[in-house]
C-alpha atoms as a PDB file:
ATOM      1  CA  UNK A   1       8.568 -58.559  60.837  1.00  0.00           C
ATOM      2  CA  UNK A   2       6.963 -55.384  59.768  1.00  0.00           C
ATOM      3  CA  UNK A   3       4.661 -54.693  62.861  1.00  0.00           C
ATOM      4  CA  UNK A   4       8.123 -55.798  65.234  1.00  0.00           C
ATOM      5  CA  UNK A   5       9.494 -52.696  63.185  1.00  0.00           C
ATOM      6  CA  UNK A   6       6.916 -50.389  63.784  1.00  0.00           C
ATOM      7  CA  UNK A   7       7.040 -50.676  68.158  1.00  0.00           C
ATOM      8  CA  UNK A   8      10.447 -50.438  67.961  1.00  0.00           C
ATOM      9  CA  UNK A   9      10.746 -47.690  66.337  1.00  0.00           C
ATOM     10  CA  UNK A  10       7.721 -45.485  66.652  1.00  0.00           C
ATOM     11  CA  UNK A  11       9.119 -41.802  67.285  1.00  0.00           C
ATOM     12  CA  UNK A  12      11.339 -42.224  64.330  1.00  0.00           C
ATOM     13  CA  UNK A  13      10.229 -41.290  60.224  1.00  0.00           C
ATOM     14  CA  UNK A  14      11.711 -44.343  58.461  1.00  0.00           C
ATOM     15  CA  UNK A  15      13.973 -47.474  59.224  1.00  0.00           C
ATOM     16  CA  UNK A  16      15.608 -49.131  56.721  1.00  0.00           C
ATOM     17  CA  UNK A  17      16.958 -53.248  57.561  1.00  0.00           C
ATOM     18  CA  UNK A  18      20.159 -53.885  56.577  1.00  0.00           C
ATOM     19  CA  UNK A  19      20.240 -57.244  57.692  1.00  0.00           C
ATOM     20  CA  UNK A  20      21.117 -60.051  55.288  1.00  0.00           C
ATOM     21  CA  UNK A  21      19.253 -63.188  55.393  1.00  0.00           C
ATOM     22  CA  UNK A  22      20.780 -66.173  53.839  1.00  0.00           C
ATOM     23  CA  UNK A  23      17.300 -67.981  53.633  1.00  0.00           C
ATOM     24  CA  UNK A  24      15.064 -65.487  52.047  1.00  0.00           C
ATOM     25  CA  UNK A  25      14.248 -65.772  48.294  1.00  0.00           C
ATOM     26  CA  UNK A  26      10.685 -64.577  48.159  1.00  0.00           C
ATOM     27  CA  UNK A  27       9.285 -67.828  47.057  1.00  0.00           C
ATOM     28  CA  UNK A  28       5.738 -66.611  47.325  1.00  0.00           C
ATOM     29  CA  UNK A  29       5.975 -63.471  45.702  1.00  0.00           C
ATOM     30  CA  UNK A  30       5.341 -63.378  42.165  1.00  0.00           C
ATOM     31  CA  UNK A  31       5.466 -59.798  40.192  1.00  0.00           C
ATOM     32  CA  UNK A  32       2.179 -58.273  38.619  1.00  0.00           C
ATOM     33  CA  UNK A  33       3.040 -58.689  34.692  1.00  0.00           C
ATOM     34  CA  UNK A  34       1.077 -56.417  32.677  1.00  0.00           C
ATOM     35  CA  UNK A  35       2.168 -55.757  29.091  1.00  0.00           C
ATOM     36  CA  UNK A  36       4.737 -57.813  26.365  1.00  0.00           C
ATOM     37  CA  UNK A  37       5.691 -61.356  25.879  1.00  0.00           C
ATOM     38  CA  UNK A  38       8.691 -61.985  28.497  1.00  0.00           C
ATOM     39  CA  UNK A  39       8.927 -62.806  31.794  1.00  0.00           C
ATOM     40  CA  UNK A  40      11.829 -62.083  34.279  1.00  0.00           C
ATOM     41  CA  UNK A  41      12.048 -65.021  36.579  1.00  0.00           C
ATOM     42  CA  UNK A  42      14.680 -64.529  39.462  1.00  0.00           C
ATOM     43  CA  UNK A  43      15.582 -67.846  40.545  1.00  0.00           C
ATOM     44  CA  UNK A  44      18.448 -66.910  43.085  1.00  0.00           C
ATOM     45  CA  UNK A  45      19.586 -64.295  45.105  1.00  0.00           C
ATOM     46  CA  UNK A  46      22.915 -62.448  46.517  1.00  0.00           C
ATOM     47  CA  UNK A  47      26.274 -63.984  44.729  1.00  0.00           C
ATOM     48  CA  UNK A  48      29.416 -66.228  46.435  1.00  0.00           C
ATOM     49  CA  UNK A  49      32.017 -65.022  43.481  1.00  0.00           C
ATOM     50  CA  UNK A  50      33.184 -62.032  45.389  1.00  0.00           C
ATOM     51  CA  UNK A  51      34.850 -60.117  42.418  1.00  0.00           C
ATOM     52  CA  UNK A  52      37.015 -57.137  43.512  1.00  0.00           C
ATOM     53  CA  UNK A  53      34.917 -54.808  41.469  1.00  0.00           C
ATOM     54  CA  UNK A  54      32.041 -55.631  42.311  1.00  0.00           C
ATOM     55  CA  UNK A  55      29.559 -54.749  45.566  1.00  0.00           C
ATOM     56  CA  UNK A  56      26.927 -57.481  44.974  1.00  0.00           C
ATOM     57  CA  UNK A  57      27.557 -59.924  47.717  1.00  0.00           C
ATOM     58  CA  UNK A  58      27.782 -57.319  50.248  1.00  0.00           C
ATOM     59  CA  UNK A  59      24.482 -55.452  49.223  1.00  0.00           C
ATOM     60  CA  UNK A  60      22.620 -58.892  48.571  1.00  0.00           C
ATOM     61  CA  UNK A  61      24.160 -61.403  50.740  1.00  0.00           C
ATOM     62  CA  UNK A  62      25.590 -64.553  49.641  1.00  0.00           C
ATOM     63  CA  UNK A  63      24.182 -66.894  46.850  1.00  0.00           C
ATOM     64  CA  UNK A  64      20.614 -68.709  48.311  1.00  0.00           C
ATOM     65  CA  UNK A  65      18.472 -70.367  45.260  1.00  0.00           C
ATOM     66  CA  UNK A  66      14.963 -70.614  45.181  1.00  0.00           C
ATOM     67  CA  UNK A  67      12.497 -74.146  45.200  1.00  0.00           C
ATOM     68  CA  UNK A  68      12.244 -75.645  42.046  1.00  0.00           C
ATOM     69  CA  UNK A  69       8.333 -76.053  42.599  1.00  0.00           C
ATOM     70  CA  UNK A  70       8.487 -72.072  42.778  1.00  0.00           C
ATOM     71  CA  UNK A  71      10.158 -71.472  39.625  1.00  0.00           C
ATOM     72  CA  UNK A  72       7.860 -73.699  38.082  1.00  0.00           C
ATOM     73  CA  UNK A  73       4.962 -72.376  39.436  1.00  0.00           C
ATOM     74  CA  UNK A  74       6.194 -68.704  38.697  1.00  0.00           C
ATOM     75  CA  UNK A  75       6.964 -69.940  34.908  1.00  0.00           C
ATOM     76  CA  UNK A  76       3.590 -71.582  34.557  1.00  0.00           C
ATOM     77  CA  UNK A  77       1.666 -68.870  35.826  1.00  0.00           C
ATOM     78  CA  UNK A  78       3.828 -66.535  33.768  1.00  0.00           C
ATOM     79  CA  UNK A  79       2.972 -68.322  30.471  1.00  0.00           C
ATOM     80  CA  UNK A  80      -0.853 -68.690  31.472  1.00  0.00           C
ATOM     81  CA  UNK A  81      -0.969 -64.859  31.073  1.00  0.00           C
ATOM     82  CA  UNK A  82       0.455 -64.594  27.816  1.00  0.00           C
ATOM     83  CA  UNK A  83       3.812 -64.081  28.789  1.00  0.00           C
ATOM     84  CA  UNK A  84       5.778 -67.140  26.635  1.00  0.00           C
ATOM     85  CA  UNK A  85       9.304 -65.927  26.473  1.00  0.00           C
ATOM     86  CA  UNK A  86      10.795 -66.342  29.920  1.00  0.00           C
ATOM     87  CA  UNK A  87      14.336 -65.334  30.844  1.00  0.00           C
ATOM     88  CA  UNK A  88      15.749 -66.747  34.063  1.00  0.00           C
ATOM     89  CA  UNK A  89      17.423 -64.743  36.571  1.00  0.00           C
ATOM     90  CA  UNK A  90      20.400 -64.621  38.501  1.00  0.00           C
ATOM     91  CA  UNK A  91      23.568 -63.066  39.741  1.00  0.00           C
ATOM     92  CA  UNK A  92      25.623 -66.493  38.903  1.00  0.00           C
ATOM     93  CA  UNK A  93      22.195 -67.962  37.023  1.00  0.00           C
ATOM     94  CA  UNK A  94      24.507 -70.868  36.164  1.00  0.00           C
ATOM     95  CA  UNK A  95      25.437 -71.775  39.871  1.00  0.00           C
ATOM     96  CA  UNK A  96      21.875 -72.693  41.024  1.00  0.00           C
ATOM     97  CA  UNK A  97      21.333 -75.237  43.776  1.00  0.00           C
ATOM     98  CA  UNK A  98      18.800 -76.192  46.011  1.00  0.00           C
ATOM     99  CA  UNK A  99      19.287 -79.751  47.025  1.00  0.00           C
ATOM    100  CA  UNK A 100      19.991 -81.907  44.411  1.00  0.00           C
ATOM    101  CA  UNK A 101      18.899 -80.132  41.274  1.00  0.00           C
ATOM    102  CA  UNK A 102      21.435 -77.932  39.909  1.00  0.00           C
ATOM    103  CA  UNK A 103      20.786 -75.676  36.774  1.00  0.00           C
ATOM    104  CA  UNK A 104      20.751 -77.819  33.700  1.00  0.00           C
ATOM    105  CA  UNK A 105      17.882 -80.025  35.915  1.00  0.00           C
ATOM    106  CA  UNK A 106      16.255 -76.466  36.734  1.00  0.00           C
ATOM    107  CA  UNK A 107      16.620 -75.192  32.440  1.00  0.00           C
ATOM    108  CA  UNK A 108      14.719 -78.636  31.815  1.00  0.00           C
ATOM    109  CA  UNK A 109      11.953 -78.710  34.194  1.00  0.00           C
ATOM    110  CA  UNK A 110      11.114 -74.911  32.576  1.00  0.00           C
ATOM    111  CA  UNK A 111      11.569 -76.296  28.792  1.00  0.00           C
ATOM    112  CA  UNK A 112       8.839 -78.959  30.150  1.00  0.00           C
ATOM    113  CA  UNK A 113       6.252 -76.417  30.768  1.00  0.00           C
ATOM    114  CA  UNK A 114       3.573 -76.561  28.530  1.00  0.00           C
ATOM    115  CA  UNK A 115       3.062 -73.268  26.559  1.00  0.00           C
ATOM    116  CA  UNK A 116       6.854 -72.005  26.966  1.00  0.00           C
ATOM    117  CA  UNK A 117       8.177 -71.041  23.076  1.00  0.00           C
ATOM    118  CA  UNK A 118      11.738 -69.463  23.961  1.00  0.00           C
ATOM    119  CA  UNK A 119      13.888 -69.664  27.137  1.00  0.00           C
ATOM    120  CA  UNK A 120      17.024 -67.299  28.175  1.00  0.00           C
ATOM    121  CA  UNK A 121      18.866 -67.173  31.160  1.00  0.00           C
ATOM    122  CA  UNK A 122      21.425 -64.514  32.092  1.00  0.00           C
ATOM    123  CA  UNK A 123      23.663 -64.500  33.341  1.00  0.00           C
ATOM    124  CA  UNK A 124      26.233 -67.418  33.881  1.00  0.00           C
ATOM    125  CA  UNK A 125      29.954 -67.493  34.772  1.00  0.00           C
ATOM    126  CA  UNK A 126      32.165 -69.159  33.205  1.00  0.00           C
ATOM    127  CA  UNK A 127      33.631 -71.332  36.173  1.00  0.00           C
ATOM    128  CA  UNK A 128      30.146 -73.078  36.081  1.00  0.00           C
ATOM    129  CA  UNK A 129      29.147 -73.555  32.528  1.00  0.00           C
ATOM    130  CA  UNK A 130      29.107 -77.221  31.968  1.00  0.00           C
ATOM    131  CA  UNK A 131      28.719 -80.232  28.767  1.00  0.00           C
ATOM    132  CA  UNK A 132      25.371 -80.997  31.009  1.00  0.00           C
ATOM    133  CA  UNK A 133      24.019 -77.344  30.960  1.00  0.00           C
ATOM    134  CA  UNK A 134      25.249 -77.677  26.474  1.00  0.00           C
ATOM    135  CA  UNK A 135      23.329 -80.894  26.514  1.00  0.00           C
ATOM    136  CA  UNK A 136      19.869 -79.745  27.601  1.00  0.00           C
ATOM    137  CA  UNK A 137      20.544 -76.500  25.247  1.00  0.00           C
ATOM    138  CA  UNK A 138      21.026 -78.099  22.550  1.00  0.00           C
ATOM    139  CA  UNK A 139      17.969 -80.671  23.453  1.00  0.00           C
ATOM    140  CA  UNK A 140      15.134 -78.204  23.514  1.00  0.00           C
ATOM    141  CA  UNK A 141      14.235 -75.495  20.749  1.00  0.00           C
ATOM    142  CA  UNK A 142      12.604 -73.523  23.413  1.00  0.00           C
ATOM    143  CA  UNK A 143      16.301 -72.751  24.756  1.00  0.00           C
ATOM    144  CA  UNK A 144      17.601 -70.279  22.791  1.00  0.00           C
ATOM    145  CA  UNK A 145      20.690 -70.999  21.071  1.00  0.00           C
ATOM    146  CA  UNK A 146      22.389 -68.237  23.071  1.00  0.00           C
ATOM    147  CA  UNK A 147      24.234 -67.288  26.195  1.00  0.00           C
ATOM    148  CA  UNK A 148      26.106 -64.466  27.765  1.00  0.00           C
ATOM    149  CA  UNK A 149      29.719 -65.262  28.259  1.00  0.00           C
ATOM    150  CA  UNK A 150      31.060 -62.893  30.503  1.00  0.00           C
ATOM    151  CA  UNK A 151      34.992 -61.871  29.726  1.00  0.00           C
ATOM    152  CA  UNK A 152      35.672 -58.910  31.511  1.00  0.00           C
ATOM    153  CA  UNK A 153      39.711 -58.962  30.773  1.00  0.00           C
ATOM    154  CA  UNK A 154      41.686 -61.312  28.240  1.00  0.00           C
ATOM    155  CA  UNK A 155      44.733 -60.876  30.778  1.00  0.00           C
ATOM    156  CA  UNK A 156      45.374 -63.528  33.222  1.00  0.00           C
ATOM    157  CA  UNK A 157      47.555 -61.097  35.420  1.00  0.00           C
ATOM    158  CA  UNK A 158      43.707 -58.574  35.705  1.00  0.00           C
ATOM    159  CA  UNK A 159      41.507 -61.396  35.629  1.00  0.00           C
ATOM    160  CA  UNK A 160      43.493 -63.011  39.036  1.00  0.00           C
ATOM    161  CA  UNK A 161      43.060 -58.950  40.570  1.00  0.00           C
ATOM    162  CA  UNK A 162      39.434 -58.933  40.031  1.00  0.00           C
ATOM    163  CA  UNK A 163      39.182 -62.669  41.686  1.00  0.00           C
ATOM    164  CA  UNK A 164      37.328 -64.140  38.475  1.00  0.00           C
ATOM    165  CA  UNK A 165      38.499 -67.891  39.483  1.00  0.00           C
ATOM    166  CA  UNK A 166      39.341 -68.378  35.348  1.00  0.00           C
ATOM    167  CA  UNK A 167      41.768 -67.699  33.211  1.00  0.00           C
ATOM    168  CA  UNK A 168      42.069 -66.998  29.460  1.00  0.00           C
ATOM    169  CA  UNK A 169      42.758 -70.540  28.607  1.00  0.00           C
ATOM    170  CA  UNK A 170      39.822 -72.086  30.869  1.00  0.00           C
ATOM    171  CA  UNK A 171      37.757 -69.061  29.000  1.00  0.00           C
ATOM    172  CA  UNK A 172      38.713 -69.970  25.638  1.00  0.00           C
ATOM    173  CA  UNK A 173      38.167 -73.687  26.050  1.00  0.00           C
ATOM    174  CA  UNK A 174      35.167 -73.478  27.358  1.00  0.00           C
ATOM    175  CA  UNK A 175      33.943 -71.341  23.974  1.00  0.00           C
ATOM    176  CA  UNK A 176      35.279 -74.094  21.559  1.00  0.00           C
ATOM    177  CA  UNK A 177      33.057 -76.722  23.702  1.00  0.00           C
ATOM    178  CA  UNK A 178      30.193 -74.616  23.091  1.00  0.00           C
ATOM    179  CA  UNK A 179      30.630 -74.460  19.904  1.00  0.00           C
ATOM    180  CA  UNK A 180      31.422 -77.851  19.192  1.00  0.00           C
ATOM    181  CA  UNK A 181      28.153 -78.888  21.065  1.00  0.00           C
ATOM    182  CA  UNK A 182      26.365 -76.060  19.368  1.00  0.00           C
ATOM    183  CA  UNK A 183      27.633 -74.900  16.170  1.00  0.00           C
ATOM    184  CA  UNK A 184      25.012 -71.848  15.319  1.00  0.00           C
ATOM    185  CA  UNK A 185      25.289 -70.783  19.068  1.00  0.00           C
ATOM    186  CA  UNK A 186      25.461 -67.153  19.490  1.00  0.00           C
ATOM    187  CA  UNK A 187      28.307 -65.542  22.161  1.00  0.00           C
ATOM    188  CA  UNK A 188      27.861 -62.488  23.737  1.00  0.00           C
ATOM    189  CA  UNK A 189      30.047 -60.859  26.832  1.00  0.00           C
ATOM    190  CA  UNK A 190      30.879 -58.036  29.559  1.00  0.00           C
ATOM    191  CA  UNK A 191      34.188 -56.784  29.288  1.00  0.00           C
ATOM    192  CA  UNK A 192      35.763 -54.142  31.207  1.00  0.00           C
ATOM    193  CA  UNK A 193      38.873 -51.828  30.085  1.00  0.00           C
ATOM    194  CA  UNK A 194      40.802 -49.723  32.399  1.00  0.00           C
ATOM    195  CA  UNK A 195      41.015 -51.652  35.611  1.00  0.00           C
ATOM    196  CA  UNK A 196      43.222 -50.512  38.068  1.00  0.00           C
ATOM    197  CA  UNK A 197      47.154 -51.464  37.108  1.00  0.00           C
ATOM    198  CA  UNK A 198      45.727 -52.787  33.642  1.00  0.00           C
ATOM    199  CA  UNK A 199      48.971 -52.045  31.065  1.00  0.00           C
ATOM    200  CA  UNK A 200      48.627 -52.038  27.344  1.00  0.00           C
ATOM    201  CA  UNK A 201      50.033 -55.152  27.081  1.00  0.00           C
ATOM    202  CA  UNK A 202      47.289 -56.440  29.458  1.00  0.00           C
ATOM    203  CA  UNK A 203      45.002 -54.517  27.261  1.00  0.00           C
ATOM    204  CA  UNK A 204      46.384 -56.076  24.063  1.00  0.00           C
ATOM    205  CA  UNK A 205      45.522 -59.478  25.931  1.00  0.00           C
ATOM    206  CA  UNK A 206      41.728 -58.565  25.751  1.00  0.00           C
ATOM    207  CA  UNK A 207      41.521 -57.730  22.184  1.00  0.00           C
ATOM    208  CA  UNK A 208      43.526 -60.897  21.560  1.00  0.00           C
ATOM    209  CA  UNK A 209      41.185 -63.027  22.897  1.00  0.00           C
ATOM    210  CA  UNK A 210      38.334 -61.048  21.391  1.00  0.00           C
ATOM    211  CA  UNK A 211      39.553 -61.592  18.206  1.00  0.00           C
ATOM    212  CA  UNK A 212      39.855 -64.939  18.894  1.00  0.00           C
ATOM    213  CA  UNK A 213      36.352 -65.609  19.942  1.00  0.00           C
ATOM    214  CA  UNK A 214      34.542 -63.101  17.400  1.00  0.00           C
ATOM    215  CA  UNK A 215      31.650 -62.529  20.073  1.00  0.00           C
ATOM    216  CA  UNK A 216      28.411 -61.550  18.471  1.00  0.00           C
ATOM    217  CA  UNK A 217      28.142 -58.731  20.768  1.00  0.00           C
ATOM    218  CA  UNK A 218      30.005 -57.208  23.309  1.00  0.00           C
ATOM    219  CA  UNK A 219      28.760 -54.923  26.726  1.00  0.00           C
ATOM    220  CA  UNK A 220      32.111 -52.990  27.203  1.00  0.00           C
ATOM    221  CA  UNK A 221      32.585 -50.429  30.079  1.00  0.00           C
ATOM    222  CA  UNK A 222      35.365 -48.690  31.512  1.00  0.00           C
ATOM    223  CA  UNK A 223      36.155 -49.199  34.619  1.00  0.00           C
ATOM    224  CA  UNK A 224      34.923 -47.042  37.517  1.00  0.00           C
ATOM    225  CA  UNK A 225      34.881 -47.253  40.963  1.00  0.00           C
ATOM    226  CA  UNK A 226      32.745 -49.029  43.823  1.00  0.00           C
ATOM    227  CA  UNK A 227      32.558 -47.939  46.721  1.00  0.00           C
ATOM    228  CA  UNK A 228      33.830 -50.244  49.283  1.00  0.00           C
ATOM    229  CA  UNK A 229      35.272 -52.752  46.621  1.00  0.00           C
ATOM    230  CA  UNK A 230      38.868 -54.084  47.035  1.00  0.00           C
ATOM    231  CA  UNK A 231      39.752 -52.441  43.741  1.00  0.00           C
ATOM    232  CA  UNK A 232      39.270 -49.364  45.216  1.00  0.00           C
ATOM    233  CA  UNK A 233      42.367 -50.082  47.605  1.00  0.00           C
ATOM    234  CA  UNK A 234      43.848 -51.054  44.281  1.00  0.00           C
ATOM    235  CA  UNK A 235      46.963 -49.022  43.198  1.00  0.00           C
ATOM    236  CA  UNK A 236      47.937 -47.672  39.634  1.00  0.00           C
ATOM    237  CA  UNK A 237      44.250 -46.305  39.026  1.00  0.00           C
ATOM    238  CA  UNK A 238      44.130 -45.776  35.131  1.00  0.00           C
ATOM    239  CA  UNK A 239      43.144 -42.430  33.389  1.00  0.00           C
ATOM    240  CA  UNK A 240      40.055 -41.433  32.124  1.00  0.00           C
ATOM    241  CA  UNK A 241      41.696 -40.369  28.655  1.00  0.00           C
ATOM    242  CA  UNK A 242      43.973 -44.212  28.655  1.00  0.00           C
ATOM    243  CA  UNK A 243      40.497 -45.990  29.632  1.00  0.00           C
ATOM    244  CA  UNK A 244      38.193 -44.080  27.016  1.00  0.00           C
ATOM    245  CA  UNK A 245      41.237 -44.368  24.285  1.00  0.00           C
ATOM    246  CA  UNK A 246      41.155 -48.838  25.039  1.00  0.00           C
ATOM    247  CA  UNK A 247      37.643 -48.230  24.973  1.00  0.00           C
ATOM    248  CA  UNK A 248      37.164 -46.770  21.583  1.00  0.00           C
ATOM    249  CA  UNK A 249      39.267 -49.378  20.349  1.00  0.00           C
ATOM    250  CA  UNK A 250      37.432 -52.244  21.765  1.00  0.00           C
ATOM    251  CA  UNK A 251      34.422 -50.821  20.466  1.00  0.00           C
ATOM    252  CA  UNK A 252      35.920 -50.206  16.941  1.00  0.00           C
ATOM    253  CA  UNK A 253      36.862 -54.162  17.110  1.00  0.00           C
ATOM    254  CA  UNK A 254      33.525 -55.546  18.150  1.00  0.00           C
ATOM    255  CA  UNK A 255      31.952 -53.974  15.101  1.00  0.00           C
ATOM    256  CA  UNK A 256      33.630 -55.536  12.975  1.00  0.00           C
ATOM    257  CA  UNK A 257      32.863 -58.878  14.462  1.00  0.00           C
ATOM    258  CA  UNK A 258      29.243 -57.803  14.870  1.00  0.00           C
ATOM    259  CA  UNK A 259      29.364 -57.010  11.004  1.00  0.00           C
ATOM    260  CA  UNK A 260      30.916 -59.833  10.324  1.00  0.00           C
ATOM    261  CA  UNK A 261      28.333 -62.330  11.946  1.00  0.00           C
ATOM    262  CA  UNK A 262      25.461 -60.647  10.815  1.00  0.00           C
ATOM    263  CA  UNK A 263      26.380 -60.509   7.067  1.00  0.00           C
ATOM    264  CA  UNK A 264      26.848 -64.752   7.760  1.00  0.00           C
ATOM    265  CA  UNK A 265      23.049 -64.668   8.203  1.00  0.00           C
ATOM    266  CA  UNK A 266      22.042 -62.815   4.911  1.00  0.00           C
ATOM    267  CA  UNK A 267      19.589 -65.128   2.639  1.00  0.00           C
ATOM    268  CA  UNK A 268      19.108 -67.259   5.535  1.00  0.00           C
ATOM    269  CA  UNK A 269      15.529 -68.204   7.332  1.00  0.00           C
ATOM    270  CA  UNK A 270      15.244 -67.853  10.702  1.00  0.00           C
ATOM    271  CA  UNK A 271      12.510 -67.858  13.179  1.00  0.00           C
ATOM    272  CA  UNK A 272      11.409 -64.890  15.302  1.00  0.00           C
ATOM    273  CA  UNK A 273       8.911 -64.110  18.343  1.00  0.00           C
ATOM    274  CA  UNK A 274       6.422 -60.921  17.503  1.00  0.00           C
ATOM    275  CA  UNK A 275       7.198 -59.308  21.002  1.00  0.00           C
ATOM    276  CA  UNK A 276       5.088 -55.688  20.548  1.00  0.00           C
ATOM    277  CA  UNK A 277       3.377 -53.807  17.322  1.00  0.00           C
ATOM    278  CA  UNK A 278       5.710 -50.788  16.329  1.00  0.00           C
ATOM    279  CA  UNK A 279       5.442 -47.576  18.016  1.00  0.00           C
ATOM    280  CA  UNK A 280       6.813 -46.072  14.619  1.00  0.00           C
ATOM    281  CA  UNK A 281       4.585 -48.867  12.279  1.00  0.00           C
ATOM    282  CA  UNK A 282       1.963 -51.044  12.005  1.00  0.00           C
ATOM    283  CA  UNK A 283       3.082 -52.749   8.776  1.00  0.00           C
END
């Protein structure tokens, strides 16, 4: 399309397309790796979830996976250079599709590749996390025992305002099945404080269900802004000093679970990938 661009628009400096394919995933186009042990694999594009806060699906168009024989290809490739950590990639990661291979087929077929010692993906949503996708976890030690569990509110009232399709009992439920499928696995999560007409009761809803969950670690943000977004329509914005004061505490909380998990792991073995020598040591 490039030389179509340049007749049509030949007395002007730049052009910039803003059109949004729902076919394109750049199957063909792998990225020039050139230092450390992991690889970033994008396996999908845009994102179908539509969350009020967020301005994904209109900046990347709407979910389109790539070919299985891709990945694979990419992934192979990828661990012929060195590169034997791989971490797939995707807006939804867990809501893959193309055909009749969904993700836990897709997580398999990269655990097959020879060469591959530890496998991530980021990052899921909870509507789509499923026994099948536990199941092929818990199958391969390549697939770390691990996954991001986005939150984002404990309240049922804000989770229905940002359009997150869950609630806090679907949330919850799905943790214990992880859990009971994979005892040692470790749980961390987004969660986002201040959203617009968020009370402290709301608020208190969050730290509820954080405390019941204990995440290992938590990415927690206040609330700001997109422009665009429906939550900017949204009324009853929340301060900056009520969002940083929820945020603090939050913060203050997931310590103490992060504490609390780690110290669980003292006089225990475990196994580790040597990613880099120190910058700071070589001992």
């Amino acid at each position: 399309r490039l030389p179509d661009y340049l007749r049509r628009n030949e007395k002007k400096n730049h052009i910039v397309d803003t059109k949004l394919s729902r076919f394109e995933v750049y199957d063909d186009l792998f990225p020039s790796r050139k230092q450390g042990i992991n690889a970033w694999v994008s396996i999908m594009r845009g994102c179908d979830k539509f969350c009020t806060f967020c301005i994904v699906p209109f900046t990347r168009g709407r979910e389109r996976s790539r070919g299985i024989d891709s990945i694979i290809a990419e992934v192979s490739q990828a661990v012929s250079d060195g590169f034997v950590e791989i971490t797939l990639l995707g807006q939804n990661v867990n809501s893959y599709q193309y055909d009749s291979i969904r993700f836990p087929q897709l997580l398999e077929a990269v655990a097959a590749v020879e060469g591959v010692q530890r496998i991530r993906y980021t990052s899921p949503h909870p509507q789509d996390v499923t026994e099948e996708l536990l199941d092929v976890m818990e199958s391969y030690d390549s697939i770390c025992n691990a996954i991001h569990f986005p939150l984002q509110s404990g309240s049922d009232r804000i989770l229905k305002r940002m359009n997150r399709t869950y609630t806090k009992k679907h949330f919850i439920r799905q943790v214990d099945m992880m859990r009971e499928k994979i005892p040692h696995i470790g749980i961390s999560t987004d969660i986002i404080v201040g959203f617009p007409g968020e009370t402290e009761t709301d608020f208190q809803e969050t730290l509820d269900v954080a405390s019941q969950v204990q995440f290992d670690s938590a990415f927690t943000f206040k609330y700001s802004a997109r422009p665009y977004t429906k939550a900017v329509e949204y009324q009853n914005q929340i301060s900056e000093e009520e969002k940083q004061d929820r945020l603090e505490r939050l913060i203050l909380l997931q310590k103490e679970h992060t504490l609390a998990k780690n110290k669980k792991t003292i006089g225990s073995v475990q196994s580790v990938l040597i990613e880099k020598e120190s910058k700071k040591s070589t001992s």
